[in-house]
C-alpha atoms as a PDB file:
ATOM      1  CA  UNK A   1      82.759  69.458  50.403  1.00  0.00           C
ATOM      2  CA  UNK A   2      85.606  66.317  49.340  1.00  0.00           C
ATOM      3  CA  UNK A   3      87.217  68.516  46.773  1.00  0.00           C
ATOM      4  CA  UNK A   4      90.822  69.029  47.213  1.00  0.00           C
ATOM      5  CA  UNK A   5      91.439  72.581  47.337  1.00  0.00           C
ATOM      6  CA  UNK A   6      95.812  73.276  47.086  1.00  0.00           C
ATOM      7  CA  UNK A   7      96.973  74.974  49.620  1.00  0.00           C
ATOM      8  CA  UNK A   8      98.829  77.469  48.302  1.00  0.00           C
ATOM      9  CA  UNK A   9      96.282  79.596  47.078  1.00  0.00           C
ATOM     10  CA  UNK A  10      96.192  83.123  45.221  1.00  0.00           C
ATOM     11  CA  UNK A  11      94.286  86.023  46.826  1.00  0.00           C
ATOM     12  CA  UNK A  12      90.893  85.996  46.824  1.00  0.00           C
ATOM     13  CA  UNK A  13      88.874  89.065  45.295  1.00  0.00           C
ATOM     14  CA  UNK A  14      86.647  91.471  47.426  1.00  0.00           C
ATOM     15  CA  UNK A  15      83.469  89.966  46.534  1.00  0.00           C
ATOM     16  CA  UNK A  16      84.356  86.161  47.434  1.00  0.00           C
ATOM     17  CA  UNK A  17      85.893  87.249  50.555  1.00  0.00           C
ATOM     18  CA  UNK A  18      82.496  88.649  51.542  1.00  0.00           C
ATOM     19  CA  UNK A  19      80.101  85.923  50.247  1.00  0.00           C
ATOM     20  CA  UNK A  20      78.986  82.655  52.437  1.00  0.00           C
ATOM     21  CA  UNK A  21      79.763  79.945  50.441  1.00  0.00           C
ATOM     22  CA  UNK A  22      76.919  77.925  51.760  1.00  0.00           C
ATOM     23  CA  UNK A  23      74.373  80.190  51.725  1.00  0.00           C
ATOM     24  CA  UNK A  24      71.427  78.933  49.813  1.00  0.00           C
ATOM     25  CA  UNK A  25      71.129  81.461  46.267  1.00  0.00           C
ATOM     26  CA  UNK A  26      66.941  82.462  45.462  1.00  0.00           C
ATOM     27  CA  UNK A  27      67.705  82.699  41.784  1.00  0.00           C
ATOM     28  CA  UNK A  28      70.110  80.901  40.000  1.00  0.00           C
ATOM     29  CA  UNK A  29      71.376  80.328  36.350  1.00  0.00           C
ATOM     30  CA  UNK A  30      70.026  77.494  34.538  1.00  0.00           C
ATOM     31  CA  UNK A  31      73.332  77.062  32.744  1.00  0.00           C
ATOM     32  CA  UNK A  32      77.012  77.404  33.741  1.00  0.00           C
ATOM     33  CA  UNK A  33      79.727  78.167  31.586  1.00  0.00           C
ATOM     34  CA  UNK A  34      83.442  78.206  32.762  1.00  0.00           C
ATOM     35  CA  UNK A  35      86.370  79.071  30.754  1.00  0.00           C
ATOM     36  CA  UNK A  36      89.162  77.116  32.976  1.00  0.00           C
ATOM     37  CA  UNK A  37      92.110  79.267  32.044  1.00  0.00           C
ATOM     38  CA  UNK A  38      95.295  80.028  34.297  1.00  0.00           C
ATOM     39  CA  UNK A  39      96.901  76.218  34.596  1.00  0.00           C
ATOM     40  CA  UNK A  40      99.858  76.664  33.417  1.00  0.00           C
ATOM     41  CA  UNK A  41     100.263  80.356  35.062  1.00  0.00           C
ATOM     42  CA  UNK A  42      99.773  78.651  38.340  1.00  0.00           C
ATOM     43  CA  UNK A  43     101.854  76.443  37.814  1.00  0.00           C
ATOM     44  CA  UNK A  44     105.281  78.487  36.802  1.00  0.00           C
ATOM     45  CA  UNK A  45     104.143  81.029  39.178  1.00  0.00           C
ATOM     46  CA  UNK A  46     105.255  78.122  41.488  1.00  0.00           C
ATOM     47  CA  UNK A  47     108.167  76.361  39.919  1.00  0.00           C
ATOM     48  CA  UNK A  48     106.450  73.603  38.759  1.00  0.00           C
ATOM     49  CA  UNK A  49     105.877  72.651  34.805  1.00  0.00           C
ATOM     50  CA  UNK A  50     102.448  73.403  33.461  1.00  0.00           C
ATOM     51  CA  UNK A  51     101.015  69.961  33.234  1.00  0.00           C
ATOM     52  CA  UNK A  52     100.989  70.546  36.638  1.00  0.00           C
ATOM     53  CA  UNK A  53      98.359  72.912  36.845  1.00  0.00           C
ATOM     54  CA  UNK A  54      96.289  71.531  34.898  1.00  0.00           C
ATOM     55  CA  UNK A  55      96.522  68.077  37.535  1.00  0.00           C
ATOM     56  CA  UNK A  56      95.473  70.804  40.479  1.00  0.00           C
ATOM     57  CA  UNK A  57      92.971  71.915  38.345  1.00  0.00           C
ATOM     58  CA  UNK A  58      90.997  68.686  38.259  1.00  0.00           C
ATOM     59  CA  UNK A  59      90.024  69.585  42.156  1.00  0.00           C
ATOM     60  CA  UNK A  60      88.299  72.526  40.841  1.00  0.00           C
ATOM     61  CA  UNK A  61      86.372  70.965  38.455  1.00  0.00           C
ATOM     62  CA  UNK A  62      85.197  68.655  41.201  1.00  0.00           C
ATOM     63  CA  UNK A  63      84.319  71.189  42.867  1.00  0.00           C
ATOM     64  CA  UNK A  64      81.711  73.259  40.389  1.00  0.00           C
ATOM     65  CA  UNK A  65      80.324  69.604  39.945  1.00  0.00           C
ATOM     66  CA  UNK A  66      79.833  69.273  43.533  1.00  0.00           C
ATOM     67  CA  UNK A  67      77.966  72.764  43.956  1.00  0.00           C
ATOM     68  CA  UNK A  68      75.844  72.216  40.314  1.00  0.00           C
ATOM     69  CA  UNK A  69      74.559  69.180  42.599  1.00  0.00           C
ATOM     70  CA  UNK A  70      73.758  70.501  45.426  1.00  0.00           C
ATOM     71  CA  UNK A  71      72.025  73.668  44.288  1.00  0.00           C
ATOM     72  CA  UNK A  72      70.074  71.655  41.718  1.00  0.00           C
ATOM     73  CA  UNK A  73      71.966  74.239  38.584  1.00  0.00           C
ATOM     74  CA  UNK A  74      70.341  72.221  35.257  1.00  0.00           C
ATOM     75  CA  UNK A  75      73.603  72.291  33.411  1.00  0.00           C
ATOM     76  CA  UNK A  76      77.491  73.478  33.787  1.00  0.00           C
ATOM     77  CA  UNK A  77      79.676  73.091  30.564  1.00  0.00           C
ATOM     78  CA  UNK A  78      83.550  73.220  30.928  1.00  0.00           C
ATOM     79  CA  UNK A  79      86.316  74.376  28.844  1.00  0.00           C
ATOM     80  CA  UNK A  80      88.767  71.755  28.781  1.00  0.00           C
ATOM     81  CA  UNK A  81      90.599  72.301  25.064  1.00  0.00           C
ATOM     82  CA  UNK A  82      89.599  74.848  22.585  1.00  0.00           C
ATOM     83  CA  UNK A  83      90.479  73.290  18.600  1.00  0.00           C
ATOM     84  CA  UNK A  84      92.657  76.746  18.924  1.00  0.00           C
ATOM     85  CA  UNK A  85      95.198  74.435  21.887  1.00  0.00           C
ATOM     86  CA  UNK A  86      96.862  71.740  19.329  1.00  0.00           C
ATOM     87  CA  UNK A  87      99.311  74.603  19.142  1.00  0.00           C
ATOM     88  CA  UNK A  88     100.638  74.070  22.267  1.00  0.00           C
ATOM     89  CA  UNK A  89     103.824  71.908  23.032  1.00  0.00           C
ATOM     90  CA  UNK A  90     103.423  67.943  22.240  1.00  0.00           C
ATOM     91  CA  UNK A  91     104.068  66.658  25.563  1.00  0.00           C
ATOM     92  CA  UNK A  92     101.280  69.061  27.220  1.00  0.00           C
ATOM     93  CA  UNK A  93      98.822  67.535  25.285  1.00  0.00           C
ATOM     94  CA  UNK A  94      99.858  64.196  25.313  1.00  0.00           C
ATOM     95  CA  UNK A  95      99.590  64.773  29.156  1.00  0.00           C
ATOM     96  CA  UNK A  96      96.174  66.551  28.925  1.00  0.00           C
ATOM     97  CA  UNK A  97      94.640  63.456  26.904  1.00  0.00           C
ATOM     98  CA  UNK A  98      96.421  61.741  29.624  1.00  0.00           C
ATOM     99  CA  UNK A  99      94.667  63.577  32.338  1.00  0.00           C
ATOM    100  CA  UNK A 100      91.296  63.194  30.635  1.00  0.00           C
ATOM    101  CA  UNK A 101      91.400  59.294  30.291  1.00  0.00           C
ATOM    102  CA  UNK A 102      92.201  59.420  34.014  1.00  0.00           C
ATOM    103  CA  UNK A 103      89.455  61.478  34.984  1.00  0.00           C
ATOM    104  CA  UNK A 104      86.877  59.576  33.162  1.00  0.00           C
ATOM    105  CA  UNK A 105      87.801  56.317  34.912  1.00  0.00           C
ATOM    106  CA  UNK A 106      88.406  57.695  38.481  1.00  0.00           C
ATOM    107  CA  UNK A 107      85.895  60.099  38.456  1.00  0.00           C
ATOM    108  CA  UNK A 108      83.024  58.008  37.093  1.00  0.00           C
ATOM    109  CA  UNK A 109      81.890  56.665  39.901  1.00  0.00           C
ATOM    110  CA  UNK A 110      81.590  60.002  41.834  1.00  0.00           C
ATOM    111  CA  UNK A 111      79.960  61.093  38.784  1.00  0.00           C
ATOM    112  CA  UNK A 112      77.174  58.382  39.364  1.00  0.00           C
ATOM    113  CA  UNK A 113      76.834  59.092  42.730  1.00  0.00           C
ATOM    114  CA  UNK A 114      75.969  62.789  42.153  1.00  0.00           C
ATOM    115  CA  UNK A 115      73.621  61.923  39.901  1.00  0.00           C
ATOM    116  CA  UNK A 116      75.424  63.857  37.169  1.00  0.00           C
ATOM    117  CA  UNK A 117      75.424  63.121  33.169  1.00  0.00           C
ATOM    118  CA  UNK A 118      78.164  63.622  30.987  1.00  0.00           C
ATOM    119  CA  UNK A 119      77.952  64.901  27.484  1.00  0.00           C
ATOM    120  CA  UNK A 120      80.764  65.851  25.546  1.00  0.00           C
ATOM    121  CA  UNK A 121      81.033  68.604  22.361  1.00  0.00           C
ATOM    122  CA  UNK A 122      83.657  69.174  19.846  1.00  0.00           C
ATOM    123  CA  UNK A 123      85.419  66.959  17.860  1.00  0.00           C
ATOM    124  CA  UNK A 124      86.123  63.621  18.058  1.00  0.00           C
ATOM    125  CA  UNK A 125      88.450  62.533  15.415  1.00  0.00           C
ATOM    126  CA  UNK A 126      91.717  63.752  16.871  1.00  0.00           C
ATOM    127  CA  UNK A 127      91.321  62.260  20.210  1.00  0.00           C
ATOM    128  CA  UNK A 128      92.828  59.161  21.456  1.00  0.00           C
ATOM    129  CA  UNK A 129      91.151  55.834  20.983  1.00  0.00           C
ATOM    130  CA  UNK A 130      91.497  55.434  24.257  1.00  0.00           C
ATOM    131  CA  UNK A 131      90.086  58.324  25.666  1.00  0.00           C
ATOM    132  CA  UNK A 132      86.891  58.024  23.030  1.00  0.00           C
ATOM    133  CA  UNK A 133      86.301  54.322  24.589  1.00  0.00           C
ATOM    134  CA  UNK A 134      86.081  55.696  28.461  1.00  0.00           C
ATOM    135  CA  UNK A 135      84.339  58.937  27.130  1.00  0.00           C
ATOM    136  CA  UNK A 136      81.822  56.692  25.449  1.00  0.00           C
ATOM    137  CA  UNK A 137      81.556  54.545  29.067  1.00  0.00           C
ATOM    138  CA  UNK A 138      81.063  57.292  31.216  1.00  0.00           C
ATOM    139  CA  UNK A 139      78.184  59.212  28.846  1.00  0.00           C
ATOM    140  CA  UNK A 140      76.104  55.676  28.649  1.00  0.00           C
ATOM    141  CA  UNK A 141      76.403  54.830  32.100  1.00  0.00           C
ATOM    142  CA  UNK A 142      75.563  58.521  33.092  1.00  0.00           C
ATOM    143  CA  UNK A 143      72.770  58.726  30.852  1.00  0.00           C
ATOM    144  CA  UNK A 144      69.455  58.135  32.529  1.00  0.00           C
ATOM    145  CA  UNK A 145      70.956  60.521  35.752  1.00  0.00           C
ATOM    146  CA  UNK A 146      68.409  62.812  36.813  1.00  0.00           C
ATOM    147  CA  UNK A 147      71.106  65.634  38.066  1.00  0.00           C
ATOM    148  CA  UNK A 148      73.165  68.272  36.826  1.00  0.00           C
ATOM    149  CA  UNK A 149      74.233  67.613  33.231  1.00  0.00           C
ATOM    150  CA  UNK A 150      78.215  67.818  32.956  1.00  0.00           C
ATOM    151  CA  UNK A 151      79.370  69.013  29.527  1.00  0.00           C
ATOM    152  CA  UNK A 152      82.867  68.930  29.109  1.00  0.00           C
ATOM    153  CA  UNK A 153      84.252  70.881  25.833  1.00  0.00           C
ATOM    154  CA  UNK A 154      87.122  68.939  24.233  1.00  0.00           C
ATOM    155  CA  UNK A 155      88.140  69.732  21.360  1.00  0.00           C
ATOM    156  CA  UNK A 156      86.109  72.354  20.797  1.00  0.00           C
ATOM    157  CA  UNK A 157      85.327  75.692  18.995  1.00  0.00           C
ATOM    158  CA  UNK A 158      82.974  78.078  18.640  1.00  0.00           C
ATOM    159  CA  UNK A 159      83.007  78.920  14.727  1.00  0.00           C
ATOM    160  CA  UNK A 160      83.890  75.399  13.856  1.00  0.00           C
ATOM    161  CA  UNK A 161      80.325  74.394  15.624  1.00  0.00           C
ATOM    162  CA  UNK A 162      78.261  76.952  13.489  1.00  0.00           C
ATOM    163  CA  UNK A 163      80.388  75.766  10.141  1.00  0.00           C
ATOM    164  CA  UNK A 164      79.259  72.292  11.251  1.00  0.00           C
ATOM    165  CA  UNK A 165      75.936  73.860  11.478  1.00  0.00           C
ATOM    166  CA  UNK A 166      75.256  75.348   8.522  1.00  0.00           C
ATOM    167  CA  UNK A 167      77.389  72.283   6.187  1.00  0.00           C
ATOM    168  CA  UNK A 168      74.106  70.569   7.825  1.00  0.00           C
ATOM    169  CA  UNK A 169      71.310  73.135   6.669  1.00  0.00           C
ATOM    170  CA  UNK A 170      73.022  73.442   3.454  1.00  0.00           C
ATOM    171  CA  UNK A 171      72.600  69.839   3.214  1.00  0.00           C
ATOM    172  CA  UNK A 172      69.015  69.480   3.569  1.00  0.00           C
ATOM    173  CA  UNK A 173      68.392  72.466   1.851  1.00  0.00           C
ATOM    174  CA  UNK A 174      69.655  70.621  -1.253  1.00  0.00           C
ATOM    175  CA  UNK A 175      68.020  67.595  -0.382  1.00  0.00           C
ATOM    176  CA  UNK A 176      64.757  69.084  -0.683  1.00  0.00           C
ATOM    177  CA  UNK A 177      64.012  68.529   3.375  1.00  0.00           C
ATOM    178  CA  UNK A 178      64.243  72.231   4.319  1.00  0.00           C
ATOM    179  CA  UNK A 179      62.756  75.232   2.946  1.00  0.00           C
ATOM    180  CA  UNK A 180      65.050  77.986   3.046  1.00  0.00           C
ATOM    181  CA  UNK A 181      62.199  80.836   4.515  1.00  0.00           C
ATOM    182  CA  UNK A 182      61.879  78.246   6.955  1.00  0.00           C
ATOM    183  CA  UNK A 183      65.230  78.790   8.563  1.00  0.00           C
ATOM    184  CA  UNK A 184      65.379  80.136  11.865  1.00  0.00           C
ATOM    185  CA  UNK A 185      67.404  80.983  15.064  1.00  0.00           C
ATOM    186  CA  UNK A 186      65.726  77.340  16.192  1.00  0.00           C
ATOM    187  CA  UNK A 187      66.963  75.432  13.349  1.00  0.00           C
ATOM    188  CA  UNK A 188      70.357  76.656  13.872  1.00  0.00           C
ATOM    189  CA  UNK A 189      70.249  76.150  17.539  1.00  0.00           C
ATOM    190  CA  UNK A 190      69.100  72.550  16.790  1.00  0.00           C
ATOM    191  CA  UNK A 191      72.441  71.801  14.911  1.00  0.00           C
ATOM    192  CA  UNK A 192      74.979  72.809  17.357  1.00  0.00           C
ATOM    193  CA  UNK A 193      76.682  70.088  19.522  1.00  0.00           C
ATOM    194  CA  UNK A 194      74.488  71.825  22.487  1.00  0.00           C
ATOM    195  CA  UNK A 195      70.907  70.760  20.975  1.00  0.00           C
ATOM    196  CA  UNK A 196      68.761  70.122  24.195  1.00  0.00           C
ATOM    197  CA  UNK A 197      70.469  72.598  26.535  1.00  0.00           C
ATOM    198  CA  UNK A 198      69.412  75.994  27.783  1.00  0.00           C
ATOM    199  CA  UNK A 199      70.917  79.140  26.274  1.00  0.00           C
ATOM    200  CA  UNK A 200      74.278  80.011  28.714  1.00  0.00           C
ATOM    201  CA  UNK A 201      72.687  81.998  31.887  1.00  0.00           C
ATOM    202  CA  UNK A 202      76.235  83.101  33.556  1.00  0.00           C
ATOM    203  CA  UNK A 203      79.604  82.498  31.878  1.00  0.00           C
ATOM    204  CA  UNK A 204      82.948  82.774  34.202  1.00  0.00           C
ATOM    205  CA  UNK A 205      86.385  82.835  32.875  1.00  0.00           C
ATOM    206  CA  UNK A 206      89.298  82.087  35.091  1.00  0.00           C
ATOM    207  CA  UNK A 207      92.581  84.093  34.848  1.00  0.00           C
ATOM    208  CA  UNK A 208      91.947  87.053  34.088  1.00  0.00           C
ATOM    209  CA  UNK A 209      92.127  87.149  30.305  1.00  0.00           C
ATOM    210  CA  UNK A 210      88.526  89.542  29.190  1.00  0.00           C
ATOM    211  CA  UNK A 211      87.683  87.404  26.197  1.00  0.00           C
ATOM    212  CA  UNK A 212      85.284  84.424  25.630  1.00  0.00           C
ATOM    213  CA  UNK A 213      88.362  82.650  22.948  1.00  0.00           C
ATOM    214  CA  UNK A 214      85.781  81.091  20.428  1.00  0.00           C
ATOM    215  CA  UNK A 215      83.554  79.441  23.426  1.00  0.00           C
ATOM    216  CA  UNK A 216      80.092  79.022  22.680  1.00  0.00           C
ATOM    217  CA  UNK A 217      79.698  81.553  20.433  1.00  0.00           C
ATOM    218  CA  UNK A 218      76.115  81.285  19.662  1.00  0.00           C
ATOM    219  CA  UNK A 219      75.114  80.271  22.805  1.00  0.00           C
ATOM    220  CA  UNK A 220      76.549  83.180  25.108  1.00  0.00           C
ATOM    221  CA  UNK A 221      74.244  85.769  23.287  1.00  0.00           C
ATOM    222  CA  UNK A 222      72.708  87.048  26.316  1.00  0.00           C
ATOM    223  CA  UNK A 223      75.115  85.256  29.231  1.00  0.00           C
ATOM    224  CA  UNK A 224      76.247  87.321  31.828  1.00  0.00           C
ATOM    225  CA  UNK A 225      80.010  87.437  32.193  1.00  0.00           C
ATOM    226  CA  UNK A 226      82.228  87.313  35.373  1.00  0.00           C
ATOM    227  CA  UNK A 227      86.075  87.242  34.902  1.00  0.00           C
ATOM    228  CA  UNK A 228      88.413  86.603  37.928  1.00  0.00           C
ATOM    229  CA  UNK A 229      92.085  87.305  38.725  1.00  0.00           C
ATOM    230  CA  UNK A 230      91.807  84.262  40.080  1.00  0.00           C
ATOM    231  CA  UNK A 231      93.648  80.944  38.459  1.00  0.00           C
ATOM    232  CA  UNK A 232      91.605  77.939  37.620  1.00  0.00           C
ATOM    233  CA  UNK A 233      93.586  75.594  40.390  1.00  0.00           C
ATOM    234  CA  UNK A 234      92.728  78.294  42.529  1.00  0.00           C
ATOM    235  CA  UNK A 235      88.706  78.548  41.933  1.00  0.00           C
ATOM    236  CA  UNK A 236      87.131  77.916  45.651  1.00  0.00           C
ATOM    237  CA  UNK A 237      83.831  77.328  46.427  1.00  0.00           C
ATOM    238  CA  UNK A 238      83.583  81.159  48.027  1.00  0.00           C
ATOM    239  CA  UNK A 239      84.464  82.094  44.775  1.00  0.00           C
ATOM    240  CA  UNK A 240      82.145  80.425  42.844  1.00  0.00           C
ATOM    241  CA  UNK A 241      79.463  81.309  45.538  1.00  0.00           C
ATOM    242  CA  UNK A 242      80.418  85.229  44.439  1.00  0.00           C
ATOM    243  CA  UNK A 243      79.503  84.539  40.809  1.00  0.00           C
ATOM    244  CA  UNK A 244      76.403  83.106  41.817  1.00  0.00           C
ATOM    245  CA  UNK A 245      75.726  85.965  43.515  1.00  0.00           C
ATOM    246  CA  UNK A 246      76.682  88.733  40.678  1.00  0.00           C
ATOM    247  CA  UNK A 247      74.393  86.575  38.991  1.00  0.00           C
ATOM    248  CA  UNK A 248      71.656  86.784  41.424  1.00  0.00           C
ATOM    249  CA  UNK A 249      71.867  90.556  41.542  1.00  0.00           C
ATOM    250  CA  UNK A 250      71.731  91.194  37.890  1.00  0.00           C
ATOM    251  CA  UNK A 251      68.929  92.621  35.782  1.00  0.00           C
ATOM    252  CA  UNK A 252      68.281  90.695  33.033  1.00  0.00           C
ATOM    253  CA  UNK A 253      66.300  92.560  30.362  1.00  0.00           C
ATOM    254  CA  UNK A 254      67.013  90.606  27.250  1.00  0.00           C
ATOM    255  CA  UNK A 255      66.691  94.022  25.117  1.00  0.00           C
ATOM    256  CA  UNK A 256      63.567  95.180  27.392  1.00  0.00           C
ATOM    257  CA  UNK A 257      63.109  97.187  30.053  1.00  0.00           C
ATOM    258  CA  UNK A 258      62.771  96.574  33.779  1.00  0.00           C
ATOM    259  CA  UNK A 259      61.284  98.254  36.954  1.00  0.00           C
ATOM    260  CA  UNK A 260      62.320  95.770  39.134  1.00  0.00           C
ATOM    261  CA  UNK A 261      65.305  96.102  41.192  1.00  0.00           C
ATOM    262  CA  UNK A 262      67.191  92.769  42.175  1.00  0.00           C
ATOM    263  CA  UNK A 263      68.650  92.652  45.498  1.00  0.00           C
ATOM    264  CA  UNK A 264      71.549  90.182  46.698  1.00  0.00           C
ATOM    265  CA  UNK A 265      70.607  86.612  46.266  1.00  0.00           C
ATOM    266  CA  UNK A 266      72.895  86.054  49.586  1.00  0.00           C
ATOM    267  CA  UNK A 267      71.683  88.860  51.886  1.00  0.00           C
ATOM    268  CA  UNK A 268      73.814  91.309  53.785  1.00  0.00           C
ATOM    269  CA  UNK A 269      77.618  90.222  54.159  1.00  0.00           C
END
């Protein structure tokens, strides 16, 4: 792996300490979700300001890219700032949209060369000009990738999407083009931002925090959660490997039954 991981690293929890990082998974999620929280914790735990966690963070986030790659994962969508975060101090977020401009310039050409594509969801009318133009650069030149599609959540929130969704129904209910007996978990699924995209499969938050903060509300129905201690500038690869793994070793029933049992996707450790 090229990803930067900082030095000074929190400990680890029991199950990444035991898990190869590089061992090959049999059954993995289709979609990724990550709730990146615990920046600006890392970063006071340290003496440093917060804008500097969320700088360490951006090695992490290479990272999970990296891995989505190489184990062929269909999508992984990323947390970057809820609608809930224009609360927070001015000069964070100045340096956040800061951050973000940077990484779609420096990281687009590591994003071509995995293969990756970009896609964005939220809101765009209270981001930067200047961020919108390199967003806009890195999604079209991305496009026709045939890897791991990279959706970054900017702006985003969960309730705001379905509002969004249903102002749309509503619309073409009045219009005539959409019979209201026709309506259906599909059609709303068809209106969110994530149109195209598999349900969520495995959602991990970061941090610590046990709640999913207005992410993907419709789309984490059935995901299987993992939360860890762990702060996002401190995700590793061995960690991520573990919630692979969980994953791997869960019985997904979807409401049903099941006689099967799953074992460890990673063997014995």
């Amino acid at each position: 792996m090229n990803a930067k991981i900082p030095d000074s690293k929190s400990p680890e929890t029991d199950a990444a300490r035991n898990v190869d990082p590089n061992a090959a998974p049999k059954r993995l999620p289709d979609h990724v979700a990550i709730i990146m929280d615990g920046n600006g914790r890392w970063a006071q735990s340290r003496g440093m300001p917060r804008i500097e966690g969320h700088r360490r963070g951006v090695d992490s986030v290479r990272m999970v890219s990296e891995t989505c790659t190489e184990l062929g994962i269909e999508a992984v969508t990323l947390y970057c700032l809820s609608s809930e975060n224009w609360k927070r101090p001015k000069a964070e977020l100045e340096f956040v949209m800061q951050l973000l401009e940077q990484y779609l310039v420096e990281e687009r050409e590591l994003i071509m060369k995995q293969g990756l594509r970009l896609k964005v969801i939220g809101r765009r009318d209270r981001l930067p000009a200047s961020v919108l133009v390199e967003m806009d650069k890195t999604i079209e030149v991305s496009a026709d990738n045939p890897g791991t599609q990279l959706v970054l959540a900017i702006d985003y929130g969960g309730r705001d999407e379905l509002a969004m969704a249903t102002r749309s129904i509503c619309r073409d209910v009045q219009a005539g083009l959409l019979d209201v007996d026709a309506i259906d978990e599909g059609t709303i699924t068809q209106r969110l931002y994530t149109a195209g995209l598999p349900d969520v499969d495995l959602m991990i938050r970061t941090g610590g925090e046990m709640r999913v903060s207005n992410f993907l509300l419709w789309q984490l129905s059935y995901a299987e959660l993992w939360v860890t201690e762990t702060c996002w500038p401190d995700f590793s690869r061995q960690e991520f490997a573990a919630a692979l793994e969980s994953f791997g070793c869960r019985d997904r029933r979807f409401g049903g039954l099941s006689d099967t049992p799953v074992e460890s996707t990673f063997g014995e450790t």
